[in-house]
N, C-alpha and C. Protein backbone atom coordinates (compact mmCIF):
# COMPACT_ATOMS: atom_id res chain seq x y z
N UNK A 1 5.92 -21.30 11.75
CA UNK A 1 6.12 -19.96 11.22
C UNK A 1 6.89 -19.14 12.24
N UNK A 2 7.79 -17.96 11.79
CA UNK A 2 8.79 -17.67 12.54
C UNK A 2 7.78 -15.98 13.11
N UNK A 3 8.35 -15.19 13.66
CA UNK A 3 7.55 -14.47 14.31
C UNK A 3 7.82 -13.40 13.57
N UNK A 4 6.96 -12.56 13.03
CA UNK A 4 6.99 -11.21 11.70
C UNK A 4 6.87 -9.82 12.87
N UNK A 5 6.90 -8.97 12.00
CA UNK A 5 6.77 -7.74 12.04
C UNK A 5 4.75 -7.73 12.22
N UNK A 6 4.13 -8.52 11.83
CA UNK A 6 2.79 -8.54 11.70
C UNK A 6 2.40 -9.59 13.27
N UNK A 7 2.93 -9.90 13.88
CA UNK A 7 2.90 -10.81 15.07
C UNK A 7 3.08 -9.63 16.16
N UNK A 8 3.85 -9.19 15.89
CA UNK A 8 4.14 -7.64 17.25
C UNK A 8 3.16 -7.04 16.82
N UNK A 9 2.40 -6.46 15.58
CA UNK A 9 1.41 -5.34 15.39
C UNK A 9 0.38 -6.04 16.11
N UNK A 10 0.02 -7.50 16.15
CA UNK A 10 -1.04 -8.11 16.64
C UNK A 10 -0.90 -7.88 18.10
N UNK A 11 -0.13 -8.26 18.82
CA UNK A 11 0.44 -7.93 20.54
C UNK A 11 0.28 -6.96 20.82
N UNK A 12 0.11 -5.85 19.75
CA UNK A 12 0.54 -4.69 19.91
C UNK A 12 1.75 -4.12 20.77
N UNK A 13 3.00 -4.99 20.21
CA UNK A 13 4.37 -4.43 20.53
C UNK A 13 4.47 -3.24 20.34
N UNK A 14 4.04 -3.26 18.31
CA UNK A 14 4.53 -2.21 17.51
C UNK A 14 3.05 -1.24 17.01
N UNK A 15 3.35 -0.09 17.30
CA UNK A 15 2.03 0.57 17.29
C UNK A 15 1.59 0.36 15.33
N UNK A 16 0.66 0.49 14.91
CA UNK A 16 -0.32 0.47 14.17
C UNK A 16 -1.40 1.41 14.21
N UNK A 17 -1.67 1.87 13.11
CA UNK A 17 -3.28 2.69 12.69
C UNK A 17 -4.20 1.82 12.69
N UNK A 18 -4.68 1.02 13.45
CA UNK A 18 -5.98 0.00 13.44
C UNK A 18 -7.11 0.39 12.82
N UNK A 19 -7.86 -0.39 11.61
CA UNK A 19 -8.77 0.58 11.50
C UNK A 19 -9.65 -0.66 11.79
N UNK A 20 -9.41 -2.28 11.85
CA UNK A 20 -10.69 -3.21 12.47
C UNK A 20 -10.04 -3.92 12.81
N UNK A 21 -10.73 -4.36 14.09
CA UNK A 21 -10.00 -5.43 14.92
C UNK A 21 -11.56 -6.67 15.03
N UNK A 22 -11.31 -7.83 15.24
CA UNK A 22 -12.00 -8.55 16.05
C UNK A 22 -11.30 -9.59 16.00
N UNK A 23 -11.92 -11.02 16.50
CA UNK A 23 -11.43 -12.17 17.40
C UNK A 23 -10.73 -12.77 16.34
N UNK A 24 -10.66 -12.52 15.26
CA UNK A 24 -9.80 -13.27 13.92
C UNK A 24 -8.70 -12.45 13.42
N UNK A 25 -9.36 -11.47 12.93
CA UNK A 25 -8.90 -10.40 12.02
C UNK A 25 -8.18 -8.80 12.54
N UNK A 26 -6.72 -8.68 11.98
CA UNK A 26 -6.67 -7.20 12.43
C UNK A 26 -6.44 -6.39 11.20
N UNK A 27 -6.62 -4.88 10.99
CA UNK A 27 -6.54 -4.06 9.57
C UNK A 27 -5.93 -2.96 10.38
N UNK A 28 -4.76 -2.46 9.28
CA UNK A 28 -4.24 -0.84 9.78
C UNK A 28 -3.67 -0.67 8.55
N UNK A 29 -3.34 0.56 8.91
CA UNK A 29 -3.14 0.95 7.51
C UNK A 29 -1.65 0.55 7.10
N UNK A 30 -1.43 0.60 5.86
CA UNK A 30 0.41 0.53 5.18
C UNK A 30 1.00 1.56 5.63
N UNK A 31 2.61 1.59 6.06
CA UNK A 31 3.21 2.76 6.39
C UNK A 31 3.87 3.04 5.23
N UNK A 32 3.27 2.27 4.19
CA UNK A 32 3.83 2.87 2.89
C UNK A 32 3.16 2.63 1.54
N UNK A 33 2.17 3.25 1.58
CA UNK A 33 0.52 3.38 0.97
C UNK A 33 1.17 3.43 -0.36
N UNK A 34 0.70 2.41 -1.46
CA UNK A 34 0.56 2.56 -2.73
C UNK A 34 -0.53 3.27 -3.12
N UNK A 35 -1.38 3.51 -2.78
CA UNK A 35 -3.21 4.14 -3.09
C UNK A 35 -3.31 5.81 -1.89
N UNK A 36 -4.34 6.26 -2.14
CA UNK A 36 -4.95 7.14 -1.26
C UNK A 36 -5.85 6.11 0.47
N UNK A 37 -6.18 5.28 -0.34
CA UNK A 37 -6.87 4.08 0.66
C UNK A 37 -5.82 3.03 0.96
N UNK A 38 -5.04 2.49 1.66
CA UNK A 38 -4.20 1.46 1.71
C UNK A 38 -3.84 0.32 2.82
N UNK A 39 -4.74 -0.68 3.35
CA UNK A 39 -4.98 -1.04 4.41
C UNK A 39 -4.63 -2.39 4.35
N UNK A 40 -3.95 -2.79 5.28
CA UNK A 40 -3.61 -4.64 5.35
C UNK A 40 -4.39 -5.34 6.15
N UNK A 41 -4.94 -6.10 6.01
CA UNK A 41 -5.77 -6.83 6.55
C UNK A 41 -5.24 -8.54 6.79
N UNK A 42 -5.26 -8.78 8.10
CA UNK A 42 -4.29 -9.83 8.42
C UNK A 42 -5.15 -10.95 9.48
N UNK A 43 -4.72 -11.93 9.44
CA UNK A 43 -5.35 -13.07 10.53
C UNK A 43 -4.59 -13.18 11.59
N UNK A 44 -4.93 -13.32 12.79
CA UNK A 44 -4.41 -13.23 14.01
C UNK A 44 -3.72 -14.78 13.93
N UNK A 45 -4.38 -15.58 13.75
CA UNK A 45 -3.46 -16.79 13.03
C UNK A 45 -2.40 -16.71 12.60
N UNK A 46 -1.17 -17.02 12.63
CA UNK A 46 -0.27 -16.99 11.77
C UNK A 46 -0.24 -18.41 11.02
N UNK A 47 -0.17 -17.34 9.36
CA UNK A 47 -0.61 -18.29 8.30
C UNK A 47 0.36 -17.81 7.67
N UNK A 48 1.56 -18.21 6.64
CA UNK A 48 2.21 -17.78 5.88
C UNK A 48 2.30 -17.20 4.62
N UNK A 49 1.39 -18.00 3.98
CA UNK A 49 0.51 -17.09 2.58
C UNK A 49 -0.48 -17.90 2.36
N UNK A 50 -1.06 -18.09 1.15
CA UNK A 50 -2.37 -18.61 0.68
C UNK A 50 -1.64 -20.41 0.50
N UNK A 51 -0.84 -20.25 -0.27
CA UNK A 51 -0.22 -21.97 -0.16
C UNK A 51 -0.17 -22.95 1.04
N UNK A 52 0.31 -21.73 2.39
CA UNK A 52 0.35 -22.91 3.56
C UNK A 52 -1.31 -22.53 4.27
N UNK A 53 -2.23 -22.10 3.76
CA UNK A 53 -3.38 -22.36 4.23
C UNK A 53 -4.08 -23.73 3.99
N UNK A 54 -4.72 -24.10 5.16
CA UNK A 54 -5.06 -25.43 5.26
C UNK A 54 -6.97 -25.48 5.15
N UNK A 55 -7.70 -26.27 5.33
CA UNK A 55 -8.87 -26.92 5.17
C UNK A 55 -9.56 -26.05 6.86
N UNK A 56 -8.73 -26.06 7.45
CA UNK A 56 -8.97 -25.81 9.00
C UNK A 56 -8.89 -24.35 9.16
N UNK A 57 -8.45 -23.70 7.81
CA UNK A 57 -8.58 -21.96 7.94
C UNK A 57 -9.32 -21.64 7.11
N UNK A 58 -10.49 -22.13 6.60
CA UNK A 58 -11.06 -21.83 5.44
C UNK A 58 -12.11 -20.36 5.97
N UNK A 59 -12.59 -20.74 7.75
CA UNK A 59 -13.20 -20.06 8.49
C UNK A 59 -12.54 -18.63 8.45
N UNK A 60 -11.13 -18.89 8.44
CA UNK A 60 -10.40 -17.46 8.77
C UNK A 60 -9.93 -16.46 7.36
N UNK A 61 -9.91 -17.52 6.14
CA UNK A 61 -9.98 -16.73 4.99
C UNK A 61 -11.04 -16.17 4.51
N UNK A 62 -12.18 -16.62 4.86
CA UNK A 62 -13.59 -15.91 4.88
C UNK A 62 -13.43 -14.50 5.45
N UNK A 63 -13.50 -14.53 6.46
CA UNK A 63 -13.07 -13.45 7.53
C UNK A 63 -12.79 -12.34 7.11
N UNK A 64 -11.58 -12.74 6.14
CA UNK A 64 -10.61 -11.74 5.30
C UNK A 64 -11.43 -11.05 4.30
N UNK A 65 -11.98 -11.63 4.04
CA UNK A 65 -12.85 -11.28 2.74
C UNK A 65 -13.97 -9.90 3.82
N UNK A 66 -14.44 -10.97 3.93
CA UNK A 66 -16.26 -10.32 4.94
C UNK A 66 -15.34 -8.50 5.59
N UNK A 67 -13.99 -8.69 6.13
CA UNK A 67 -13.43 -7.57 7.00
C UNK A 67 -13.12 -7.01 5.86
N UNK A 68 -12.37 -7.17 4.54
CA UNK A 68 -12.34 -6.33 3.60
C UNK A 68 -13.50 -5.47 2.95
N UNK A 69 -14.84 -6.35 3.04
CA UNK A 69 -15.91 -5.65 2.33
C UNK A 69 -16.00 -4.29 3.69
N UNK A 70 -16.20 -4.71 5.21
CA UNK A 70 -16.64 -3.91 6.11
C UNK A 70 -15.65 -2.43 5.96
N UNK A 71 -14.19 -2.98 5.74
CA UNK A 71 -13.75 -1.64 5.83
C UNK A 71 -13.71 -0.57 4.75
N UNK A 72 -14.12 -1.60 3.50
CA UNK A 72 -14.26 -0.61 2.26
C UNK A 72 -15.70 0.25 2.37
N UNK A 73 -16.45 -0.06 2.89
CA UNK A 73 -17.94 0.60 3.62
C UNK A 73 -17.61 1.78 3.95
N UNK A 74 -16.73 1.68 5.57
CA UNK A 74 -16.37 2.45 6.56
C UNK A 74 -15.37 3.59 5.95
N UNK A 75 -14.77 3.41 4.89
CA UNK A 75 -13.97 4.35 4.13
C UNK A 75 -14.12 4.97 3.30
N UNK A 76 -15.32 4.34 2.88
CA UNK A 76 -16.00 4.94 1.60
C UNK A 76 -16.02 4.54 0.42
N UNK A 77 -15.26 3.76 0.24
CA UNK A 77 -14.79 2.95 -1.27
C UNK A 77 -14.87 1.70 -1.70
N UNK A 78 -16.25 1.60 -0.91
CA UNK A 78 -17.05 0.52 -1.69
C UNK A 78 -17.30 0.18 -3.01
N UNK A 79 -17.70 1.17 -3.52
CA UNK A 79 -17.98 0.74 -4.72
C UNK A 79 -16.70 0.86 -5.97
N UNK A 80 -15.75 0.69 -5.42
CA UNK A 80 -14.70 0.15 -6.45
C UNK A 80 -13.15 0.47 -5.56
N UNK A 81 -12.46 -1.04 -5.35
CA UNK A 81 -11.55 -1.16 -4.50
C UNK A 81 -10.66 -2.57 -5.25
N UNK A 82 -9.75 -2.74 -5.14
CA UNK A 82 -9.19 -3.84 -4.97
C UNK A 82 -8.54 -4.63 -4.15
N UNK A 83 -8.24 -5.67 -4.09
CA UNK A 83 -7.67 -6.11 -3.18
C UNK A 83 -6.64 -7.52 -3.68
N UNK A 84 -5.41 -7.01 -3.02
CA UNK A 84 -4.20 -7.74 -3.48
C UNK A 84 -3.59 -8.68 -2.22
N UNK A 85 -3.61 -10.27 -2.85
CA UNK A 85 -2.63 -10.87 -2.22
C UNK A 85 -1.44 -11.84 -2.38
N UNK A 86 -0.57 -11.14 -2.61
CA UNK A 86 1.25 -11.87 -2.61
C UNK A 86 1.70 -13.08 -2.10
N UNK A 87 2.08 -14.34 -3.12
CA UNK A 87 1.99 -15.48 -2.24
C UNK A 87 3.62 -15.85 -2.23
N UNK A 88 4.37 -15.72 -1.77
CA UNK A 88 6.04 -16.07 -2.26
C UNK A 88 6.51 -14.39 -2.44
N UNK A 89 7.82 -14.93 -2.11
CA UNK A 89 8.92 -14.06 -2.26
C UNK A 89 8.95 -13.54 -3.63
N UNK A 90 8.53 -13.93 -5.19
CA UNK A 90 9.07 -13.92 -6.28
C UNK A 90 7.84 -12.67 -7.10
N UNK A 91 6.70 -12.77 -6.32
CA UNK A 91 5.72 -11.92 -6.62
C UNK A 91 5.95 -10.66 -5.58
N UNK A 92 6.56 -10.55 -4.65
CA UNK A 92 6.37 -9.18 -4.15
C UNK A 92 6.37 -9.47 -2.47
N UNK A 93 5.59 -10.96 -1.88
CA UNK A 93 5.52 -11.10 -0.56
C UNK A 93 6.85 -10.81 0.16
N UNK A 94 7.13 -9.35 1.46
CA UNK A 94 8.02 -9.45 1.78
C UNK A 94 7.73 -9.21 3.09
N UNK A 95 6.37 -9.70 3.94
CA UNK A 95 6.18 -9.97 5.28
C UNK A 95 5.60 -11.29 5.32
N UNK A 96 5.91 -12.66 5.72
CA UNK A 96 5.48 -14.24 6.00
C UNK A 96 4.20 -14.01 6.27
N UNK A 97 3.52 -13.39 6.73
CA UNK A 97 2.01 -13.55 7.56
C UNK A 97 0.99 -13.44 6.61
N UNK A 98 0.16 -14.39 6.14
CA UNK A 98 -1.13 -13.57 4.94
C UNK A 98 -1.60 -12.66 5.40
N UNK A 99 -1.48 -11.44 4.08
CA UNK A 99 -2.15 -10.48 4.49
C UNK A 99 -2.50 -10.39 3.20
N UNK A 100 -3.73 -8.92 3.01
CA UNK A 100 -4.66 -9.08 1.92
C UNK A 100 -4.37 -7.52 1.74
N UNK A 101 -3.94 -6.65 0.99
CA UNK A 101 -4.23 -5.45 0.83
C UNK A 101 -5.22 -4.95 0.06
N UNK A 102 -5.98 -3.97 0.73
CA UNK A 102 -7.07 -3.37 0.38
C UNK A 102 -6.23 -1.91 -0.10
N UNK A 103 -6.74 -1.75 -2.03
CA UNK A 103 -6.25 -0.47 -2.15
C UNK A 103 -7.62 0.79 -2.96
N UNK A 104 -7.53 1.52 -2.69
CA UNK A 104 -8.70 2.65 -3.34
C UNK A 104 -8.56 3.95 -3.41
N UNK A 105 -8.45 4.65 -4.34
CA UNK A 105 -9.08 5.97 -4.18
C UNK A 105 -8.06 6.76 -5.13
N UNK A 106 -7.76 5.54 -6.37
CA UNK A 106 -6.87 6.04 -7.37
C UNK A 106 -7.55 4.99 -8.56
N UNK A 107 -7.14 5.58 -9.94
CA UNK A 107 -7.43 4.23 -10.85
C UNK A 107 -6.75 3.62 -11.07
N UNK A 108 -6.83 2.09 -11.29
CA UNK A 108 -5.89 0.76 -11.29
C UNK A 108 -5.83 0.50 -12.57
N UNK A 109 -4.78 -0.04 -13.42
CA UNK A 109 -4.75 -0.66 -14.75
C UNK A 109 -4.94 -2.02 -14.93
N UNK A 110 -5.47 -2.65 -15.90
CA UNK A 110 -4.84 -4.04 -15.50
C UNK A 110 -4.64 -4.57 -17.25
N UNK A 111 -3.66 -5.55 -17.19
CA UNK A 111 -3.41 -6.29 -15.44
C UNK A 111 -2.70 -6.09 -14.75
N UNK A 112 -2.75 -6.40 -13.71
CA UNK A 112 -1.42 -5.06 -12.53
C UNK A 112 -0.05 -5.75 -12.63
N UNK A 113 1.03 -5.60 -12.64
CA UNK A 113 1.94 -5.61 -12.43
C UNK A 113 2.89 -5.10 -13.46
């Protein structure tokens, strides 16, 4: 995998709104919020999307999940959030790194797109 815009936020090249960090997982917010709530949630891994995830990241897609429930807590919008993830260029993915967006604090239609 080639090195993203989401590889420097991890180094912290490129500054970021962090809102959770730990030994897997980092979350900050979108600098270009579809929602009132709008947060990416990413694996320090570089993983390309859900297709090139392997048997050996199953630990780190968990992660994703468990850090999405924590920050919807911490924000308040637990009790009704979604969360979107883009696998390919043809659906919308236009950063390589899986990431999971967490969105809230508007109503959603579905089915979305």
């Amino acid at each position: 995998m080639s090195e993203t815009l989401f590889t420097k936020i991890i180094r912290k090249e490129i500054p970021a709104k962090i809102v959770f960090e730990n030994e897997t997982v980092l979350a900050f917010r979108d600098i270009e919020p579809k929602a009132p709530t709008h947060t990416l949630i990413i694996p320090k891994k570089p993983i390309v999307n859900v297709s090139h995830a392997t048997a050996e990241d199953k630990a780190v897609l968990g992660e994703l999940l468990l850090a999405a429930a924590t920050i919807a807590k911490q924000e308040g919008v637990a009790e009704g959030f979604r969360l979107v993830i883009n696998n390919g260029a043809s659906v919308g993915q236009s950063v390589f790194h899986l990431h999971v967006h967490l969105l809230a604090g508007r109503p959603f239609s579905w089915p979305p797109g």
